[in-house]
PDB file of N, CA and C in Angstrom:
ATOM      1  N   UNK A   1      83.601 141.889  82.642  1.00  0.00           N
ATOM      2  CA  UNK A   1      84.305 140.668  82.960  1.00  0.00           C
ATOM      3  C   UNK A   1      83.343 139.708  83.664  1.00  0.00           C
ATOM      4  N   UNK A   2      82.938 138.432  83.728  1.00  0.00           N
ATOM      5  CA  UNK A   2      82.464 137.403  83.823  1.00  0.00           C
ATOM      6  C   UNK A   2      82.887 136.460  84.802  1.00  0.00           C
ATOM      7  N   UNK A   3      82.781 136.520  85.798  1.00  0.00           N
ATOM      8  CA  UNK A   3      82.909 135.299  86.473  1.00  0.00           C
ATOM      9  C   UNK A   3      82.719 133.603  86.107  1.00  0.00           C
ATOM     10  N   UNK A   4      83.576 132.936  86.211  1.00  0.00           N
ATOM     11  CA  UNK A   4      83.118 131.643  86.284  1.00  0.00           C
ATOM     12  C   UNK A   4      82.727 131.143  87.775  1.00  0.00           C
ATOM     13  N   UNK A   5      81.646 130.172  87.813  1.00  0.00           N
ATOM     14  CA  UNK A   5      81.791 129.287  88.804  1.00  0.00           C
ATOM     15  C   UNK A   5      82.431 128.621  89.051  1.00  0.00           C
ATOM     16  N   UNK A   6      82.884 128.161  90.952  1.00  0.00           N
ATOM     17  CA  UNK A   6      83.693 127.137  90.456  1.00  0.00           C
ATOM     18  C   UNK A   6      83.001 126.001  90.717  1.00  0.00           C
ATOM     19  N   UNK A   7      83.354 124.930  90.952  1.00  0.00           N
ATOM     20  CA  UNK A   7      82.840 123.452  91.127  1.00  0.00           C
ATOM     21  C   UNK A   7      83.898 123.024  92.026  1.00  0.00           C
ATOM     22  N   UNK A   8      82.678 122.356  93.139  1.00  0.00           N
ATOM     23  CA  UNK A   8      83.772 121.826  94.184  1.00  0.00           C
ATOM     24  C   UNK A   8      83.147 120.468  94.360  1.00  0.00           C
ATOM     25  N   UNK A   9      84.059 119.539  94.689  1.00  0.00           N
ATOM     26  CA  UNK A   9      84.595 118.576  94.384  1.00  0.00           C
ATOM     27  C   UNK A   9      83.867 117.811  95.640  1.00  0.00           C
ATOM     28  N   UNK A  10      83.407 116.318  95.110  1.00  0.00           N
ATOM     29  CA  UNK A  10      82.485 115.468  96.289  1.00  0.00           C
ATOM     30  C   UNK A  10      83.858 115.035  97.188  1.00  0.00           C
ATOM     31  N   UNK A  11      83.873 115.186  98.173  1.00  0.00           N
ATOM     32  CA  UNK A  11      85.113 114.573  99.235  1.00  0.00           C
ATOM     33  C   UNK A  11      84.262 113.504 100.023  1.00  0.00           C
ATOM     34  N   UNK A  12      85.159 112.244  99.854  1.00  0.00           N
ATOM     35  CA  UNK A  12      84.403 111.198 100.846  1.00  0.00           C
ATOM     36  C   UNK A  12      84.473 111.106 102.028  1.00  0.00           C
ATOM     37  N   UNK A  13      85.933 111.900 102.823  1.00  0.00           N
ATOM     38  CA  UNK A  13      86.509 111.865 104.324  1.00  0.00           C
ATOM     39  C   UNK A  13      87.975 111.783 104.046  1.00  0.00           C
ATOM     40  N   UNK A  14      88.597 111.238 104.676  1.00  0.00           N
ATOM     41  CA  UNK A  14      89.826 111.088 105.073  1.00  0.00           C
ATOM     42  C   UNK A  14      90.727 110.225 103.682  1.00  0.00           C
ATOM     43  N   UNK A  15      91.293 110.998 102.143  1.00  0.00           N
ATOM     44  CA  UNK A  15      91.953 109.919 101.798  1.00  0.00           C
ATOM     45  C   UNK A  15      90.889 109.117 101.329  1.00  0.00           C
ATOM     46  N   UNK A  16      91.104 107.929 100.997  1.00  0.00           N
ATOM     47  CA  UNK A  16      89.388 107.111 100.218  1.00  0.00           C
ATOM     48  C   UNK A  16      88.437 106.467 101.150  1.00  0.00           C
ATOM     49  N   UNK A  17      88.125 107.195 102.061  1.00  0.00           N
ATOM     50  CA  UNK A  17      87.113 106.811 103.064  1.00  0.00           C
ATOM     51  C   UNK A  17      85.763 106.817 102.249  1.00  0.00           C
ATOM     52  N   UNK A  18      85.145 105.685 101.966  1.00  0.00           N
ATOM     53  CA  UNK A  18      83.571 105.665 101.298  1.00  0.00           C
ATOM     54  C   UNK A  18      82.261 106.320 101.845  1.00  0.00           C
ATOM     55  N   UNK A  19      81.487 105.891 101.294  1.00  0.00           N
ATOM     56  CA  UNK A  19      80.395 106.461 101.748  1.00  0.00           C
ATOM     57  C   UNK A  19      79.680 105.452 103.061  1.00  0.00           C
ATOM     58  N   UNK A  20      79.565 104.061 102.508  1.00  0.00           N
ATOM     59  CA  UNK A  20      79.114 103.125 103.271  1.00  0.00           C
ATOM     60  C   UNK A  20      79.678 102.893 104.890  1.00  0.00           C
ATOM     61  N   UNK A  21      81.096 103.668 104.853  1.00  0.00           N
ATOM     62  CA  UNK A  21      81.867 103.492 106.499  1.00  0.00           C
ATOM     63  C   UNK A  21      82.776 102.317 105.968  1.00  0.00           C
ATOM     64  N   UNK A  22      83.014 102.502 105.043  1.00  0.00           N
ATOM     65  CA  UNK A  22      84.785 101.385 105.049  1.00  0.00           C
ATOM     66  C   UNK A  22      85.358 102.143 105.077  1.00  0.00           C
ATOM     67  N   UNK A  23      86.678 102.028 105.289  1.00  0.00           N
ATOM     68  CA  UNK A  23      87.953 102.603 105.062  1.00  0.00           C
ATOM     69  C   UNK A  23      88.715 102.182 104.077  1.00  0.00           C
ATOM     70  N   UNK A  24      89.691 102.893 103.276  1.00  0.00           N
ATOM     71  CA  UNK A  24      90.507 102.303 102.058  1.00  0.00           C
ATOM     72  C   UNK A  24      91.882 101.666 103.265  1.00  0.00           C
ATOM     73  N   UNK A  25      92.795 101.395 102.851  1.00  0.00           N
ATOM     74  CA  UNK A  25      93.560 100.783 103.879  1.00  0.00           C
ATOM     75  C   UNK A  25      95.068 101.579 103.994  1.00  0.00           C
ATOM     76  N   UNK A  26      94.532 102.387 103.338  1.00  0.00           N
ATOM     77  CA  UNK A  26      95.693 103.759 103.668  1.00  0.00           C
ATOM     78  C   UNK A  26      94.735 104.561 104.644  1.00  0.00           C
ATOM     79  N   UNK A  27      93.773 104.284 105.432  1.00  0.00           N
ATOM     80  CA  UNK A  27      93.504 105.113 106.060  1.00  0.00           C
ATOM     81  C   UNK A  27      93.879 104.644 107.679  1.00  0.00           C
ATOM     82  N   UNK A  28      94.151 103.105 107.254  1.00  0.00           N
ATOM     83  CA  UNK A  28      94.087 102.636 108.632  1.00  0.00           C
ATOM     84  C   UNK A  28      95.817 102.861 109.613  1.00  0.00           C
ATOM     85  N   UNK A  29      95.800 102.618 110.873  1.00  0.00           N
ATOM     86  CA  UNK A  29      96.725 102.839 111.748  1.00  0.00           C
ATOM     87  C   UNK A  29      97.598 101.451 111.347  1.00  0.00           C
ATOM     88  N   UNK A  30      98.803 102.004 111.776  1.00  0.00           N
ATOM     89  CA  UNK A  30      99.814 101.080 112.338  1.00  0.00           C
ATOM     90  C   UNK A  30      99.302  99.569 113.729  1.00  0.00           C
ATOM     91  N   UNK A  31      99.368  98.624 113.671  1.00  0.00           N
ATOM     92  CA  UNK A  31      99.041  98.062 114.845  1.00  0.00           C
ATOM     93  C   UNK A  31      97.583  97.639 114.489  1.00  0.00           C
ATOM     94  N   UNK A  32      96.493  97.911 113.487  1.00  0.00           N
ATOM     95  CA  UNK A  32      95.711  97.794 113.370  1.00  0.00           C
ATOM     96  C   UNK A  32      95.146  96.580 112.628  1.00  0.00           C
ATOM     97  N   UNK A  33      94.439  95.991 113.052  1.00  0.00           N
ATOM     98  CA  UNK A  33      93.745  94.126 112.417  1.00  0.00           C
ATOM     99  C   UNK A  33      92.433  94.795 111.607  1.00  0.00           C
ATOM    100  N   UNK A  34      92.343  94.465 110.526  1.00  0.00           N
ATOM    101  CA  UNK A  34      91.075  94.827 109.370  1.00  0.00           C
ATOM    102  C   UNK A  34      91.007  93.610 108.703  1.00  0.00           C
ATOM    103  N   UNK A  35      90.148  93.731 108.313  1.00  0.00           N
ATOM    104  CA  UNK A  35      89.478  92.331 107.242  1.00  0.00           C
ATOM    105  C   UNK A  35      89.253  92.590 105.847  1.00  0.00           C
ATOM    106  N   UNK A  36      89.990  92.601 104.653  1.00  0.00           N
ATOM    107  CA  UNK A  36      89.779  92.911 103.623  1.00  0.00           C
ATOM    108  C   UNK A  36      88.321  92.797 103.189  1.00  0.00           C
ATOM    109  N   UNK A  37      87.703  93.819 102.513  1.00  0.00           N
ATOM    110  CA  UNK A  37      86.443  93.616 102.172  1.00  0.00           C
ATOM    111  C   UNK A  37      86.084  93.539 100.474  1.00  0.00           C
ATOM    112  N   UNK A  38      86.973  94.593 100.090  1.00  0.00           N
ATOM    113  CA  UNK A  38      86.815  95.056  98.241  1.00  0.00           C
ATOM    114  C   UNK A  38      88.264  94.973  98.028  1.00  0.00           C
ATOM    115  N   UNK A  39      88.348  94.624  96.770  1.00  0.00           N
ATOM    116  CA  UNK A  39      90.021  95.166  96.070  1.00  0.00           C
ATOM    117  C   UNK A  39      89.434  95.760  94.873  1.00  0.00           C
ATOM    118  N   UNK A  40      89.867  97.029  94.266  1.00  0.00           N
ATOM    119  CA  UNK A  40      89.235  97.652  93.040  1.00  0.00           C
ATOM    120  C   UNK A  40      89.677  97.170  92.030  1.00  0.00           C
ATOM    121  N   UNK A  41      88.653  96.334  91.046  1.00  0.00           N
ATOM    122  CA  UNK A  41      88.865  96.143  90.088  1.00  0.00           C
ATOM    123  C   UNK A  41      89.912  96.515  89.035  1.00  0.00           C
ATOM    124  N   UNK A  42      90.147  97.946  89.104  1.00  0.00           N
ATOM    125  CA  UNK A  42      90.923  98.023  88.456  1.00  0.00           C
ATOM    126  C   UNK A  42      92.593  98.114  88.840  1.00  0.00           C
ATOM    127  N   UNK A  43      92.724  97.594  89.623  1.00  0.00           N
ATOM    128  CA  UNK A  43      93.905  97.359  90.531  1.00  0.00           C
ATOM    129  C   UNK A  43      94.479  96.308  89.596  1.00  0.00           C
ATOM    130  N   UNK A  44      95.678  96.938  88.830  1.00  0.00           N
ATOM    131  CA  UNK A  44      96.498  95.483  87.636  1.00  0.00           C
ATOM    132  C   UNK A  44      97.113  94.898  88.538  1.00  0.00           C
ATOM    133  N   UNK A  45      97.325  95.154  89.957  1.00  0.00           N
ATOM    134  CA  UNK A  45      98.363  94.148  91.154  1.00  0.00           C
ATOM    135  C   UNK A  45      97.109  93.224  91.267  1.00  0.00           C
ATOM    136  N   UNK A  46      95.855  93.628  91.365  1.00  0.00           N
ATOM    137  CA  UNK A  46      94.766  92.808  91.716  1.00  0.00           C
ATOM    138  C   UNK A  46      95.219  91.319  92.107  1.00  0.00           C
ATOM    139  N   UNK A  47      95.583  90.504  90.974  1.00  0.00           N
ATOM    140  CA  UNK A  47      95.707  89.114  90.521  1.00  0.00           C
ATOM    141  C   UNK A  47      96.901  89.055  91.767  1.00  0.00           C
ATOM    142  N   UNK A  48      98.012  89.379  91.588  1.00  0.00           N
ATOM    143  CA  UNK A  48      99.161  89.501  92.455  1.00  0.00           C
ATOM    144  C   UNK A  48      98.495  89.122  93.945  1.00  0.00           C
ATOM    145  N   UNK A  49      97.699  89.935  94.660  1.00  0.00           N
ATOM    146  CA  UNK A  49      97.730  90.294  95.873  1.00  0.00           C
ATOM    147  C   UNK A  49      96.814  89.170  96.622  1.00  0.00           C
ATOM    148  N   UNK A  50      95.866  88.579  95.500  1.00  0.00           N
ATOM    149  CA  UNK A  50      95.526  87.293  96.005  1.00  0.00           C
ATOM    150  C   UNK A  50      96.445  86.374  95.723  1.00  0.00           C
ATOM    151  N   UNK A  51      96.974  86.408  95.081  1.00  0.00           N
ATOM    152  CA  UNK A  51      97.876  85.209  95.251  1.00  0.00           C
ATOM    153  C   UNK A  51      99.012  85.267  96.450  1.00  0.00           C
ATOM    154  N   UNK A  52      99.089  86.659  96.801  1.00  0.00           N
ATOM    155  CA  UNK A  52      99.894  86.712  98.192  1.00  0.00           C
ATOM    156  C   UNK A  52      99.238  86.665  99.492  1.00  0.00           C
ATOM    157  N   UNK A  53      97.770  86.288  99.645  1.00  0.00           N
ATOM    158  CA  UNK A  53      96.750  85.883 100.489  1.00  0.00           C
ATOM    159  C   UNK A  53      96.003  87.145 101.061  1.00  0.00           C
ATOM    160  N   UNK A  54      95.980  88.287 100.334  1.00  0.00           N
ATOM    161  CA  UNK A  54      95.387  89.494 100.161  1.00  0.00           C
ATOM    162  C   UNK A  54      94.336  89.469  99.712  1.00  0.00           C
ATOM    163  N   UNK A  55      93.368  88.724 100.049  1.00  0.00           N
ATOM    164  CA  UNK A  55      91.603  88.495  99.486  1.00  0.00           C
ATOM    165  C   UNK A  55      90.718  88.935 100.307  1.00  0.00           C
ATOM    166  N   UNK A  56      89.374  89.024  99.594  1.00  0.00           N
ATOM    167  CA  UNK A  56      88.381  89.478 100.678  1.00  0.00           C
ATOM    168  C   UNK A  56      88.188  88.536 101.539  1.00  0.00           C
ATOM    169  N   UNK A  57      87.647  88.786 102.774  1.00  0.00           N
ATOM    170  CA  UNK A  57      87.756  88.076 103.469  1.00  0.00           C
ATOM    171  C   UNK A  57      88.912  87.721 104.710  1.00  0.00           C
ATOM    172  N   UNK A  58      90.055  87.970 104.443  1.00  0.00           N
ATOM    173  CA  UNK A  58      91.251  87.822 105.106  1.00  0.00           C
ATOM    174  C   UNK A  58      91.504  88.688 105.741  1.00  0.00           C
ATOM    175  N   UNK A  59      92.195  88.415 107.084  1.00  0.00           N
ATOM    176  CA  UNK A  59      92.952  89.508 108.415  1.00  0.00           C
ATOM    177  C   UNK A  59      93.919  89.824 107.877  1.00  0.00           C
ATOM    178  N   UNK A  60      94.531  91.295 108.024  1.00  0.00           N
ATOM    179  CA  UNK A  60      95.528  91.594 107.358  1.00  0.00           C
ATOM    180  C   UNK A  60      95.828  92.805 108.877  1.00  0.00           C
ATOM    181  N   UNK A  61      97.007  92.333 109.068  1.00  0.00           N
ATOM    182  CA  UNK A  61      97.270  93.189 110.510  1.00  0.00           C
ATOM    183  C   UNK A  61      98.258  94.292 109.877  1.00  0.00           C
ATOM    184  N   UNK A  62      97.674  95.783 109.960  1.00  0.00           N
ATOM    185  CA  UNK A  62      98.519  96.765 109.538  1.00  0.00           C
ATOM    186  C   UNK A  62      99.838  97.215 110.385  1.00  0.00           C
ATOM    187  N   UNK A  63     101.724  96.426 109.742  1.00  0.00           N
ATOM    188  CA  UNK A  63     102.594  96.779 110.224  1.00  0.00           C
ATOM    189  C   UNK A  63     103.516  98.024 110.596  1.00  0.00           C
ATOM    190  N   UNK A  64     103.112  98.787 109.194  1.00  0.00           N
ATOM    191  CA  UNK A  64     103.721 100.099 109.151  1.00  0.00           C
ATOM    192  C   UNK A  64     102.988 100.922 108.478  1.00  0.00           C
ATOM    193  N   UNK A  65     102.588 102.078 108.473  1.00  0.00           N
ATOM    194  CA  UNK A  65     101.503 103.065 107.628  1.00  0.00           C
ATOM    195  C   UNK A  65     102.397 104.019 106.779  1.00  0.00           C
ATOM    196  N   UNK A  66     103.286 103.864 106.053  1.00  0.00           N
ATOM    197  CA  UNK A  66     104.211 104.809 105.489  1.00  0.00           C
ATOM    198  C   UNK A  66     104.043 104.214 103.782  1.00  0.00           C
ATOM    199  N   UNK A  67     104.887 105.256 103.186  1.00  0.00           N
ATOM    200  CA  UNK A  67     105.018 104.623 101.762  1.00  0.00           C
ATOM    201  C   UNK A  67     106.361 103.929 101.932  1.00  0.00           C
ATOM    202  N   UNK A  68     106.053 102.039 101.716  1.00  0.00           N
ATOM    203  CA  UNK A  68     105.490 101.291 101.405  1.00  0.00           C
ATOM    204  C   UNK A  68     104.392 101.297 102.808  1.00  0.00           C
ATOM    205  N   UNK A  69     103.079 100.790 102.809  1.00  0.00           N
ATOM    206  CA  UNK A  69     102.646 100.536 103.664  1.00  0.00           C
ATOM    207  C   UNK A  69     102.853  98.805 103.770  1.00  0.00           C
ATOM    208  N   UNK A  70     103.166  98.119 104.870  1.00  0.00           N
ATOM    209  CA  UNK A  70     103.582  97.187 105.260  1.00  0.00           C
ATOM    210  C   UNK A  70     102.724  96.595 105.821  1.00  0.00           C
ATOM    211  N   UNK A  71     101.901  95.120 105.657  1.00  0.00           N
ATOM    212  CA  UNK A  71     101.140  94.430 106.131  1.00  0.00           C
ATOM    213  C   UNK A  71     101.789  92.941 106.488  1.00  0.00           C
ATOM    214  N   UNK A  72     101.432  92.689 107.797  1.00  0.00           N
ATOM    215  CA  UNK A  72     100.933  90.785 107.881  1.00  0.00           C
ATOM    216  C   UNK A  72      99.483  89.964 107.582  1.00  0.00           C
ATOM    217  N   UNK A  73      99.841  88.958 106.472  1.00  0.00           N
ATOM    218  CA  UNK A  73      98.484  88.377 105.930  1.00  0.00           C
ATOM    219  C   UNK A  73      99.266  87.292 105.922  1.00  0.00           C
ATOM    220  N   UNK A  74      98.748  86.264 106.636  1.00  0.00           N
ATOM    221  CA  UNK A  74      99.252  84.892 106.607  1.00  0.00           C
ATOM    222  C   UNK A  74     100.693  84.597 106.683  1.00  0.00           C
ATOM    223  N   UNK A  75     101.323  85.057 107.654  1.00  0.00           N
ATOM    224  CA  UNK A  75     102.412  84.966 108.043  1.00  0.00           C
ATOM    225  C   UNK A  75     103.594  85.426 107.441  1.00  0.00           C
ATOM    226  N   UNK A  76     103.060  86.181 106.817  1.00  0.00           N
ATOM    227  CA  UNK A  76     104.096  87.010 105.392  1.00  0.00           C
ATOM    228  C   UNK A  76     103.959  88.254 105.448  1.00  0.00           C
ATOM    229  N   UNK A  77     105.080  89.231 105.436  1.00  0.00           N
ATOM    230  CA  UNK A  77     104.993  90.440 105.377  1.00  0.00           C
ATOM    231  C   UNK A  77     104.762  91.086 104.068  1.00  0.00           C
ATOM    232  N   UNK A  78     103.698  91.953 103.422  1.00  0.00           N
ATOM    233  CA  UNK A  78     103.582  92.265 102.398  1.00  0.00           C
ATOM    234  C   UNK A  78     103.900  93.691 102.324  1.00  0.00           C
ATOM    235  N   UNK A  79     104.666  94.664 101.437  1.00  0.00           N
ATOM    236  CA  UNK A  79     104.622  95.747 101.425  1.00  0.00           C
ATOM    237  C   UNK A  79     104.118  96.354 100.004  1.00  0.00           C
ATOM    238  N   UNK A  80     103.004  97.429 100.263  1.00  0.00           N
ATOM    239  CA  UNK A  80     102.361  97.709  99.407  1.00  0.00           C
ATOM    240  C   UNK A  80     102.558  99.474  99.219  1.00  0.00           C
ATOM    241  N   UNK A  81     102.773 100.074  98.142  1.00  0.00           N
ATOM    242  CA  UNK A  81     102.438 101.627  97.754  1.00  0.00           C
ATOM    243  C   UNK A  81     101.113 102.100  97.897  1.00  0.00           C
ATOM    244  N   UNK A  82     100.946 103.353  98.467  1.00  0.00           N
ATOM    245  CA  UNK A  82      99.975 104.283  99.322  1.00  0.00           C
ATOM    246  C   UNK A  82      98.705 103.942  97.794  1.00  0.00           C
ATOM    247  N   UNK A  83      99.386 103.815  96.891  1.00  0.00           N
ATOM    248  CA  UNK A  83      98.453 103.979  95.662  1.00  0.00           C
ATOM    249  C   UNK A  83      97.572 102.664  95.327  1.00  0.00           C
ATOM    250  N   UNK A  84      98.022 101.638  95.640  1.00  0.00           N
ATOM    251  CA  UNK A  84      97.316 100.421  95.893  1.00  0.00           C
ATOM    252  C   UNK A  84      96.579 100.061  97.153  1.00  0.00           C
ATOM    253  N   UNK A  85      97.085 101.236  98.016  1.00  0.00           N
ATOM    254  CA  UNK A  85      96.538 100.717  99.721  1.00  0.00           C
ATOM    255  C   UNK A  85      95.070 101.558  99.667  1.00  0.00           C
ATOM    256  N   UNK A  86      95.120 102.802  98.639  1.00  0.00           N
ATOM    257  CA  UNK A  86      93.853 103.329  98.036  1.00  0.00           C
ATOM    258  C   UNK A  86      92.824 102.612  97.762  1.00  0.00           C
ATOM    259  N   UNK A  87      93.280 101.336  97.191  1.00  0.00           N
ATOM    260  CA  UNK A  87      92.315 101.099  96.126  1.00  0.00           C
ATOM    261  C   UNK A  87      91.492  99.501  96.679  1.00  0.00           C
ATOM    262  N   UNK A  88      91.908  99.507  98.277  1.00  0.00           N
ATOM    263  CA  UNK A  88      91.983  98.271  99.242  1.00  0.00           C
ATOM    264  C   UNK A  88      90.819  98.810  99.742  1.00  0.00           C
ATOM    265  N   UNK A  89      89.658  97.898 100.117  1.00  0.00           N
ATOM    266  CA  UNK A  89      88.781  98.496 101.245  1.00  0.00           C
ATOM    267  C   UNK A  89      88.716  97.680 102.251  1.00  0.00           C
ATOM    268  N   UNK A  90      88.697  97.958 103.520  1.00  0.00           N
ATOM    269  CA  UNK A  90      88.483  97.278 104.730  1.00  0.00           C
ATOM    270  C   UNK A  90      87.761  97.309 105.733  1.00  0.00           C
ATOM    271  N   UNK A  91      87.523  96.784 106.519  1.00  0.00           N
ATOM    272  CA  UNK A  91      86.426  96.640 107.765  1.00  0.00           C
ATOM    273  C   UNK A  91      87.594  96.649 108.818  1.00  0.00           C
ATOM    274  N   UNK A  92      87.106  97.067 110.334  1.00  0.00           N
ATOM    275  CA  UNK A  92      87.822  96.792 111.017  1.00  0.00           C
ATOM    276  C   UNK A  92      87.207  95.212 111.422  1.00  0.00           C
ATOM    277  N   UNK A  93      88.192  94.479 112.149  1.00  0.00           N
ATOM    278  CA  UNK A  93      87.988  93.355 112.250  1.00  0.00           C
ATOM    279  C   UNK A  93      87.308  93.282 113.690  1.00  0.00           C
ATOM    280  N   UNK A  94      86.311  92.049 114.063  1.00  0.00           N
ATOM    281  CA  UNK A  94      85.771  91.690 115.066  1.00  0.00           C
ATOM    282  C   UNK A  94      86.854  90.734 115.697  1.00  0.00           C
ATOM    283  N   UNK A  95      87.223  91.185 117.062  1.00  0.00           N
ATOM    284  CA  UNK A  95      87.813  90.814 117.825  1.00  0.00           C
ATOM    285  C   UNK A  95      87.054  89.515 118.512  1.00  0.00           C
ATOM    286  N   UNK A  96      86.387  89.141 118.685  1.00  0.00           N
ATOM    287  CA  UNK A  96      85.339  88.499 119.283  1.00  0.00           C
ATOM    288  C   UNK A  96      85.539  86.758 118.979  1.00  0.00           C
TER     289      UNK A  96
END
């Protein structure tokens, strides 16, 4: 009888934590101010989420961390699925 190997799997950290030190925005806390940095291309809400002021570049203060995860971006509450909050990358924001 023959063993197979197995193959184990590259893990980035926590959920879609990158390599570079972003965070995806399902990783972030409740109460928490981040600055959108990436939206993944292949995100079909993509188009959607800028038009709801969800761009790079923008403060997006994290309201609730649950499925929906719940954001404020320009004075509007947005609620988004854990599966799109994946595919979000963010910076924490400079307070300064």
């Amino acid at each position: 009888m023959m063993f197979k190997p197995t193959r184990h799997r590259r893990r980035h950290g926590r959920h879609g934590q990158h390599q570079r030190g972003r965070l995806c925005l399902r990783d972030c806390h409740a109460g928490e101010l981040v600055v959108i940095d990436r939206i993944a291309p292949d995100l079909s809400c993509g188009p959607r989420l800028r038009e709801l002021g969800i761009i790079e570049g923008a403060a997006v203060l994290v309201l609730r961390q649950t499925d929906p995860v719940l954001l404020l971006a320009q004075d509007s509450r947005i609620a988004i699925d854990l599966l799109t909050a994946e595919g979000i990358q963010v910076n924490p924001a400079d307070l300064e």
